[in-house]
PDB file of N, CA and C in Angstrom:
ATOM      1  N   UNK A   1      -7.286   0.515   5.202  1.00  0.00           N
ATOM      2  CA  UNK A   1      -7.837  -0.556   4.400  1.00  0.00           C
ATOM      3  C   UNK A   1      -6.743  -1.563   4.062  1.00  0.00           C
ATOM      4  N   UNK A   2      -5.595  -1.045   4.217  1.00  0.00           N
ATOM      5  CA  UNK A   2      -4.399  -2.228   3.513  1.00  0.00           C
ATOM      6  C   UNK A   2      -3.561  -2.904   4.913  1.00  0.00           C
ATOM      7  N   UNK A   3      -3.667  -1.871   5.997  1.00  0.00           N
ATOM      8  CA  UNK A   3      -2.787  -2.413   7.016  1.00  0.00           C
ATOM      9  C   UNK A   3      -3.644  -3.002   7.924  1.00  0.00           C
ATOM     10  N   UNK A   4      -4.919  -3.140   8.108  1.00  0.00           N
ATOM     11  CA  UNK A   4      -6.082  -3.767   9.098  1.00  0.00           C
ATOM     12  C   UNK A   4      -5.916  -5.324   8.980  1.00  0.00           C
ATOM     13  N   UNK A   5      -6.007  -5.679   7.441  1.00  0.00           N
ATOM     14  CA  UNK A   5      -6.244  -7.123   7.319  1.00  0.00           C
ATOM     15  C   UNK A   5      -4.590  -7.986   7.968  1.00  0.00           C
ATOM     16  N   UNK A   6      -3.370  -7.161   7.229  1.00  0.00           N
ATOM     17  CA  UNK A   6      -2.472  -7.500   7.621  1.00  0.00           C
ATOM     18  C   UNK A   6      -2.172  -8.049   9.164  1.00  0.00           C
ATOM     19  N   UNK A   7      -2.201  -6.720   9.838  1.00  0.00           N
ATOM     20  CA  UNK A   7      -2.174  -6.756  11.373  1.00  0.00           C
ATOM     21  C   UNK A   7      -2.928  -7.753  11.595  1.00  0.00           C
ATOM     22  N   UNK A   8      -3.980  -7.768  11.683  1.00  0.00           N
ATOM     23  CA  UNK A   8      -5.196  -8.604  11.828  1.00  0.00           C
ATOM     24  C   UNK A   8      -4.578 -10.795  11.525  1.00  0.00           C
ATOM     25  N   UNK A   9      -3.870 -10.558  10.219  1.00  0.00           N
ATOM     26  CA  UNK A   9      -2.687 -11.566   9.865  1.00  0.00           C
ATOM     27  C   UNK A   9      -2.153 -12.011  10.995  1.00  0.00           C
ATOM     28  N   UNK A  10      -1.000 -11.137  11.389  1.00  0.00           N
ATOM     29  CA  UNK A  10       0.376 -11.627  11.759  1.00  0.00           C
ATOM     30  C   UNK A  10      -0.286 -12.001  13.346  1.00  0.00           C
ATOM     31  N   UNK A  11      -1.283 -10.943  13.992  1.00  0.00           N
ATOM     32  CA  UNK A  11      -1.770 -10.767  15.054  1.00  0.00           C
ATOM     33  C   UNK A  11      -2.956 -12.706  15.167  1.00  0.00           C
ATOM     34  N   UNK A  12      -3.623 -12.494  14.237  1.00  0.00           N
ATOM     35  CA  UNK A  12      -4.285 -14.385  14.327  1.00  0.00           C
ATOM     36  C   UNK A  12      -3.152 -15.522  14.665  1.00  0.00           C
ATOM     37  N   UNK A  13      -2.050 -14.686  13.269  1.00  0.00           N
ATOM     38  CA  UNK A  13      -1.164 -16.054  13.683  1.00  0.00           C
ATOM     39  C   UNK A  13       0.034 -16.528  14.939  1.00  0.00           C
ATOM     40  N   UNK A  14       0.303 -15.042  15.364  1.00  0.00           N
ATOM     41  CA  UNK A  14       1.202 -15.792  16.556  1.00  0.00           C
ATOM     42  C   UNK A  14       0.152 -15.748  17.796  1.00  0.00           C
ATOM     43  N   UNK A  15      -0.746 -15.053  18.001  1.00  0.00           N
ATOM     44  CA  UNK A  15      -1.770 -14.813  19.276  1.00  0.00           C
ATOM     45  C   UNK A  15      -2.836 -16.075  19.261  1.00  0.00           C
ATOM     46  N   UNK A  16      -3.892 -15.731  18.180  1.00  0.00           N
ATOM     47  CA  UNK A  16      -5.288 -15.973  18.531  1.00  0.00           C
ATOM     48  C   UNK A  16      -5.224 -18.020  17.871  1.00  0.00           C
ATOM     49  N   UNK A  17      -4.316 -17.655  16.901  1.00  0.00           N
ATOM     50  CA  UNK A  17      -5.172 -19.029  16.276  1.00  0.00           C
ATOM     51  C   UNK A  17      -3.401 -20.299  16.710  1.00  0.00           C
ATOM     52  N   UNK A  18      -3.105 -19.626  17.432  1.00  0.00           N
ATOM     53  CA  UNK A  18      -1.213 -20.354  17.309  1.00  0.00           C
ATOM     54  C   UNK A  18      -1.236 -22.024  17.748  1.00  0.00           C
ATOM     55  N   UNK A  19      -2.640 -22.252  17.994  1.00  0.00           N
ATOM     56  CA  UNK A  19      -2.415 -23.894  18.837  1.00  0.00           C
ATOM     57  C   UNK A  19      -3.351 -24.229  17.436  1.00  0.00           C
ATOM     58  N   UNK A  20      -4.041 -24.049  17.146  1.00  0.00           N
ATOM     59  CA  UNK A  20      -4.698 -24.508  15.796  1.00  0.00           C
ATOM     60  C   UNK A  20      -3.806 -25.546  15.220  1.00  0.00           C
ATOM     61  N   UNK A  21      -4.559 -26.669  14.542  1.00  0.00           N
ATOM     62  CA  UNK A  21      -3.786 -26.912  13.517  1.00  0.00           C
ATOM     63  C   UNK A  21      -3.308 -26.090  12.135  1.00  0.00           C
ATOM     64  N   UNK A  22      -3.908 -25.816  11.350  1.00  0.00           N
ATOM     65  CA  UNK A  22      -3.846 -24.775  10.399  1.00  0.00           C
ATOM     66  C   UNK A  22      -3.702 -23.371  10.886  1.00  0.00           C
ATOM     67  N   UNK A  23      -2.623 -22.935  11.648  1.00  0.00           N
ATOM     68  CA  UNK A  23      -2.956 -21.269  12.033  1.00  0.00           C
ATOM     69  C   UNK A  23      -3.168 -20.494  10.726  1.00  0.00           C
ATOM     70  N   UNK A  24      -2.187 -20.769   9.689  1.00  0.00           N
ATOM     71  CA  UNK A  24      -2.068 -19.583   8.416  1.00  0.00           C
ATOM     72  C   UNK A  24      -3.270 -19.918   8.233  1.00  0.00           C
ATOM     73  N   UNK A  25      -4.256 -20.918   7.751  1.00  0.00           N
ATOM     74  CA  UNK A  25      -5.541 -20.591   6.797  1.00  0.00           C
ATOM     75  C   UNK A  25      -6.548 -20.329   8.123  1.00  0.00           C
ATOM     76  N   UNK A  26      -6.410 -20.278   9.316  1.00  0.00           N
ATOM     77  CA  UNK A  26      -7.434 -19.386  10.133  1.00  0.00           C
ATOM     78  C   UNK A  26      -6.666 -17.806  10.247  1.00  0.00           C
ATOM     79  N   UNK A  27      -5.844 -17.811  10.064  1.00  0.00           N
ATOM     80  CA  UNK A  27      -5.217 -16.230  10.033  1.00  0.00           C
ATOM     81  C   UNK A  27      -6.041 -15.723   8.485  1.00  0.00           C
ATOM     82  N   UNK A  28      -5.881 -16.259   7.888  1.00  0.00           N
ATOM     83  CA  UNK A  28      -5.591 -15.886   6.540  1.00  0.00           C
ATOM     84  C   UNK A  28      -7.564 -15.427   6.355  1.00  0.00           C
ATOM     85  N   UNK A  29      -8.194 -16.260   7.046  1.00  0.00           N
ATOM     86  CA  UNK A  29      -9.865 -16.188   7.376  1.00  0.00           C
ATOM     87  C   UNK A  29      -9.758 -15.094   8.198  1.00  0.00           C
ATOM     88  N   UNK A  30      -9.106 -14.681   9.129  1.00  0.00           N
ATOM     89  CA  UNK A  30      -9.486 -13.508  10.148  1.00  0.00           C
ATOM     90  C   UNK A  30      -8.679 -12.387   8.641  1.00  0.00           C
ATOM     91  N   UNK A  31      -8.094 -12.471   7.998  1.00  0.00           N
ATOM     92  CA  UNK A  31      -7.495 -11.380   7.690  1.00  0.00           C
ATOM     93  C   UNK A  31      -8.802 -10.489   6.731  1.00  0.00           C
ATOM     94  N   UNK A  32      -9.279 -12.331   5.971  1.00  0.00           N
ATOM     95  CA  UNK A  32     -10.554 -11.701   4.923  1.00  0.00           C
ATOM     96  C   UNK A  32     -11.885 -10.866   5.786  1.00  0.00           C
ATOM     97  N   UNK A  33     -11.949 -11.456   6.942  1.00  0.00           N
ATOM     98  CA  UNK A  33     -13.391 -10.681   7.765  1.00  0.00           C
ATOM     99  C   UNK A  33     -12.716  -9.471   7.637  1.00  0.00           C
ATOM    100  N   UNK A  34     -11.615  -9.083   8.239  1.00  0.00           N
ATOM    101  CA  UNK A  34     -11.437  -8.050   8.461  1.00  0.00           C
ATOM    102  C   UNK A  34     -11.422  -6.993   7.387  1.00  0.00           C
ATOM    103  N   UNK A  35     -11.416  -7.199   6.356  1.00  0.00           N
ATOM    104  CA  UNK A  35     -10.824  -6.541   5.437  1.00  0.00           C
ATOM    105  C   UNK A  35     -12.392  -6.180   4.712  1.00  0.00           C
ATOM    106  N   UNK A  36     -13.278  -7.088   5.169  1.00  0.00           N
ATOM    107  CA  UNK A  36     -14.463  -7.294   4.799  1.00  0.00           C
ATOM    108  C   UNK A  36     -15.562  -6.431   5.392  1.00  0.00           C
ATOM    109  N   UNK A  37     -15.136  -6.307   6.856  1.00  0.00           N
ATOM    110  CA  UNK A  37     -15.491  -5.023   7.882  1.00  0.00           C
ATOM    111  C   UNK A  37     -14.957  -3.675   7.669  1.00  0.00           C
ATOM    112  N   UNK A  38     -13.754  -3.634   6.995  1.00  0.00           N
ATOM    113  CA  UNK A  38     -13.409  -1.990   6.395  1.00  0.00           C
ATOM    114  C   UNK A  38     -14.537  -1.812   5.569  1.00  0.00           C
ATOM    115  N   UNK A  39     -14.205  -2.597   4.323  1.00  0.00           N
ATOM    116  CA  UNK A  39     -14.758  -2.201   3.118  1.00  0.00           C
ATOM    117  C   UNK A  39     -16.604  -1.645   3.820  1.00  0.00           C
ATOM    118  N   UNK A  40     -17.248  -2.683   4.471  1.00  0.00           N
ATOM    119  CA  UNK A  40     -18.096  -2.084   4.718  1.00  0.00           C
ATOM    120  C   UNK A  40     -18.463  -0.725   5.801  1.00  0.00           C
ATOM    121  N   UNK A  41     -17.781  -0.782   6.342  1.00  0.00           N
ATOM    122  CA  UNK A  41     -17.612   0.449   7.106  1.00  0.00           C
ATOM    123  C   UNK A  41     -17.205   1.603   6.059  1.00  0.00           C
ATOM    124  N   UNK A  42     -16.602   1.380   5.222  1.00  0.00           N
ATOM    125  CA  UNK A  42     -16.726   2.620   3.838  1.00  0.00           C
ATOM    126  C   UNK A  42     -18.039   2.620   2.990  1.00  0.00           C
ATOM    127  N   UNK A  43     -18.354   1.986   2.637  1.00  0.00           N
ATOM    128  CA  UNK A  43     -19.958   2.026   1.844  1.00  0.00           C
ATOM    129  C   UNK A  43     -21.251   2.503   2.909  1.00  0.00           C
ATOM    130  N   UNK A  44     -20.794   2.477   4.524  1.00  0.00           N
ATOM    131  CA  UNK A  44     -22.172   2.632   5.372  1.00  0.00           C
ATOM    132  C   UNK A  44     -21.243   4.200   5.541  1.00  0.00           C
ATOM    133  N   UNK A  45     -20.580   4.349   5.408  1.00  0.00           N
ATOM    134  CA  UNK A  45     -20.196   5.884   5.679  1.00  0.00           C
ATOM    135  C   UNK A  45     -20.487   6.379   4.418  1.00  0.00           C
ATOM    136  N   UNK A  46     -20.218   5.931   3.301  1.00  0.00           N
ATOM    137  CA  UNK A  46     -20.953   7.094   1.708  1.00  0.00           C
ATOM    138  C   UNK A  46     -22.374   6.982   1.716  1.00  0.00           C
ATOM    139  N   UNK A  47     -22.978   5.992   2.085  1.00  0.00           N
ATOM    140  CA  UNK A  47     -24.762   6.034   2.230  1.00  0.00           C
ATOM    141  C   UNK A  47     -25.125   6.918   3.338  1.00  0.00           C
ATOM    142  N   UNK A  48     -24.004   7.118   4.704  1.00  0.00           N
ATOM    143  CA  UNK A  48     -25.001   8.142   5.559  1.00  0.00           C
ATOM    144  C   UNK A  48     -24.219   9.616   5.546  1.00  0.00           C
ATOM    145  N   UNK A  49     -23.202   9.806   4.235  1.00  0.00           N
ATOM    146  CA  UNK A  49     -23.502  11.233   3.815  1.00  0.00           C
ATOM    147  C   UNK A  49     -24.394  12.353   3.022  1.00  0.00           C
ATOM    148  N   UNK A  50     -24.549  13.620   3.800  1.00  0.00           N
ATOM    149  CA  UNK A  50     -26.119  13.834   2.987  1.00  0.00           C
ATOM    150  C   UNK A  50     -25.442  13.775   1.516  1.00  0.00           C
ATOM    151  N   UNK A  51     -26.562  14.003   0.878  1.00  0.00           N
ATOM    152  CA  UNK A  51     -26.780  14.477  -0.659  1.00  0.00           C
ATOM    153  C   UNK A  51     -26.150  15.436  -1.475  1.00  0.00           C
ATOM    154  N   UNK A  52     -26.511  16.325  -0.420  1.00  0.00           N
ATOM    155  CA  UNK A  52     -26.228  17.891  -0.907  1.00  0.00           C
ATOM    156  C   UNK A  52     -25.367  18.566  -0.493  1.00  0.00           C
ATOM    157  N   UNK A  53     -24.563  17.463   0.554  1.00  0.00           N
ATOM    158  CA  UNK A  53     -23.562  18.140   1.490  1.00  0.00           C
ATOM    159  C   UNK A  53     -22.433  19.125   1.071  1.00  0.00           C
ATOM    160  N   UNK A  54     -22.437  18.771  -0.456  1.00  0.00           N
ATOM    161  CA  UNK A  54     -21.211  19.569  -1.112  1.00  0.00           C
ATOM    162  C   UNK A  54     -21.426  20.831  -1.855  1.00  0.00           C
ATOM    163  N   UNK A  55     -22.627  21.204  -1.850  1.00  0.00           N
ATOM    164  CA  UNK A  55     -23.383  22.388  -2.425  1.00  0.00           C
ATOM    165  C   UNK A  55     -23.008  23.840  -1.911  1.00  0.00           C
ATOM    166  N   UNK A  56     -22.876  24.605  -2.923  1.00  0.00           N
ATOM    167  CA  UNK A  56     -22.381  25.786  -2.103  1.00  0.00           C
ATOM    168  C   UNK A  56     -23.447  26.549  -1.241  1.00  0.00           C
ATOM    169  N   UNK A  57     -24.658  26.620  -2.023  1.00  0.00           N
ATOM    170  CA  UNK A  57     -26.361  27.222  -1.384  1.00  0.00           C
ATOM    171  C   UNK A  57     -27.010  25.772  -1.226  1.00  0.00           C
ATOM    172  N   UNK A  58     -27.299  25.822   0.245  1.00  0.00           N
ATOM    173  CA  UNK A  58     -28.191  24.397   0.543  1.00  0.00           C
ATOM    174  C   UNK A  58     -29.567  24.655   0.244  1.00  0.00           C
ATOM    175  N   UNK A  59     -29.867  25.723  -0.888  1.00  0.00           N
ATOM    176  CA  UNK A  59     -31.553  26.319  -0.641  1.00  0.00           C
ATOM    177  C   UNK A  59     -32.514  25.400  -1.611  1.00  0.00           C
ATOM    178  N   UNK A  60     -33.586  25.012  -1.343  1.00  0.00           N
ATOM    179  CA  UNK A  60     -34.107  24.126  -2.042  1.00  0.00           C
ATOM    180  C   UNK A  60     -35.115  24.421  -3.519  1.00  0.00           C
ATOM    181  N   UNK A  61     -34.151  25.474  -4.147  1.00  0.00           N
ATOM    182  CA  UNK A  61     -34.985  26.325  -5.405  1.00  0.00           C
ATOM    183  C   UNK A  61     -34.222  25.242  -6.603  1.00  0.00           C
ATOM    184  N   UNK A  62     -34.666  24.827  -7.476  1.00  0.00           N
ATOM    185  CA  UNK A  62     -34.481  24.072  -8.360  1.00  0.00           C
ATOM    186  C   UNK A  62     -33.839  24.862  -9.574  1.00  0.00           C
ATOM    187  N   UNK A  63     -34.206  26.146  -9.224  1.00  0.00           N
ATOM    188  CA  UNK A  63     -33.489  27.101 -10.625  1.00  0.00           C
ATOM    189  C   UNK A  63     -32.770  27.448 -10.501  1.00  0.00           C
ATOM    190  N   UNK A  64     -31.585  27.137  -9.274  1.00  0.00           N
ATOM    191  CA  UNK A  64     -30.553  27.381  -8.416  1.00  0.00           C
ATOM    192  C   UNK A  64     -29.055  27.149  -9.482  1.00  0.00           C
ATOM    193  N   UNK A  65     -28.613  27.336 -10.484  1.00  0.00           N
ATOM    194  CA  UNK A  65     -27.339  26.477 -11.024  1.00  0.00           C
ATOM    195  C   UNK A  65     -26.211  26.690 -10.979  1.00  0.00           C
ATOM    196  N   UNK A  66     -25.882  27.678  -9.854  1.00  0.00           N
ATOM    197  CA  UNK A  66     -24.947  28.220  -9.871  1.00  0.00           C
ATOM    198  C   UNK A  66     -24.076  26.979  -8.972  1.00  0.00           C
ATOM    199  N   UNK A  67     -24.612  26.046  -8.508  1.00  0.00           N
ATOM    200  CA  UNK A  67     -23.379  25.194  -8.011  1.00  0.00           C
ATOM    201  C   UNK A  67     -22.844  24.233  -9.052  1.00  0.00           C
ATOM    202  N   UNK A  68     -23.378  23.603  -9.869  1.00  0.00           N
ATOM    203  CA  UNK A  68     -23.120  22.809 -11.070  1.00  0.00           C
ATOM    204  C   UNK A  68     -23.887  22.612 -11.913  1.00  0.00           C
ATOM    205  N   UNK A  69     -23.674  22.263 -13.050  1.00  0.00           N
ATOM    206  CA  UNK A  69     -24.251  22.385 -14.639  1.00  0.00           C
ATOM    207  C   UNK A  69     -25.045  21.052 -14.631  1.00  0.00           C
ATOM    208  N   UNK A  70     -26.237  20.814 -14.776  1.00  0.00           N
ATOM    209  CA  UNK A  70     -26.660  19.984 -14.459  1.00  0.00           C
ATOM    210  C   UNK A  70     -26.589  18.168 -15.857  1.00  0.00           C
ATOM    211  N   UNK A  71     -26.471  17.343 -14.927  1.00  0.00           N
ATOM    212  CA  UNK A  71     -25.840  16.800 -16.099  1.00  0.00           C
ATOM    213  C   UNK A  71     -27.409  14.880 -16.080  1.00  0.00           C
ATOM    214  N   UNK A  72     -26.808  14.324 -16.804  1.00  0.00           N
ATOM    215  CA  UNK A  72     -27.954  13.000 -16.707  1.00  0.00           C
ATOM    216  C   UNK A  72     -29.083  13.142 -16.333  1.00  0.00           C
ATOM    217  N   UNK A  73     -29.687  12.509 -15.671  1.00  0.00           N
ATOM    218  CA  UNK A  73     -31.537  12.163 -15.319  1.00  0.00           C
ATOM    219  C   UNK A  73     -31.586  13.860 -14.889  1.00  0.00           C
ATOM    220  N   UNK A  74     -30.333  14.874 -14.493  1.00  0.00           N
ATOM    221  CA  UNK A  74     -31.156  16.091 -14.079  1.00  0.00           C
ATOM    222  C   UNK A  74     -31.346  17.131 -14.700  1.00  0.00           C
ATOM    223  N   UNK A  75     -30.631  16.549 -16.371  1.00  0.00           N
ATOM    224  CA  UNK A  75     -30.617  17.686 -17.249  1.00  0.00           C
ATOM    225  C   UNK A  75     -32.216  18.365 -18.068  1.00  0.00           C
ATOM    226  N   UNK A  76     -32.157  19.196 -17.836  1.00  0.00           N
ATOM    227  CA  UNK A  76     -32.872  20.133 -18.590  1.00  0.00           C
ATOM    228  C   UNK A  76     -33.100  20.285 -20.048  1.00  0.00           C
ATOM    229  N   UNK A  77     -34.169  19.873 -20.538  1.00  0.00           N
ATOM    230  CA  UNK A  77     -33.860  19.934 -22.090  1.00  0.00           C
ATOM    231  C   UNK A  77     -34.359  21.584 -22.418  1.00  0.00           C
ATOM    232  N   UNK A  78     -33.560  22.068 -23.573  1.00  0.00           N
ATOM    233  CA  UNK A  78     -34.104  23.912 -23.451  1.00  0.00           C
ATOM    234  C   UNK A  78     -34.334  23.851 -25.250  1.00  0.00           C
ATOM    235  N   UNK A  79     -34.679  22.859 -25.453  1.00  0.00           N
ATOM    236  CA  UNK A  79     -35.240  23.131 -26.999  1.00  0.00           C
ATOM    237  C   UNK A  79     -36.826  23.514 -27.109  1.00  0.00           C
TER     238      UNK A  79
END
């Protein structure tokens, strides 16, 4: 995430953008896409991990608590 945009930098400015008039502010534009394509490539990788992936019993019994104490919207009221 920190060395993509960079590379992506130094790599616009002597390669891709070097006859440009402005190379730094078209480098400096390739550095933001890029950095813009990590970040999302991290948020589409936490949305297509399962749910439950971290569960010790994947069994689908609700009275199950032995993996964690259930906490917010899944807590249990026992009054």
């Amino acid at each position: 995430m920190f060395t993509l945009p960079i590379i992506g930098f130094y790599l616009g400015l002597h390669f891709l953008f070097s006859q440009k008039q402005e190379p730094t502010a078209w480098s400096g534009i390739f550095a933001v896409v890029i950095a813009n394509c990590v970040v999302s490539g991290y948020v589409y990788s936490a949305f297509a991990e399962d749910d439950e992936g971290d569960m010790i019993n994947n069994e689908d019994d609700e009275d199950n608590d032995e993996a964690a104490p259930r906490v917010g919207a899944f807590k249990r009221r026992t009054d």
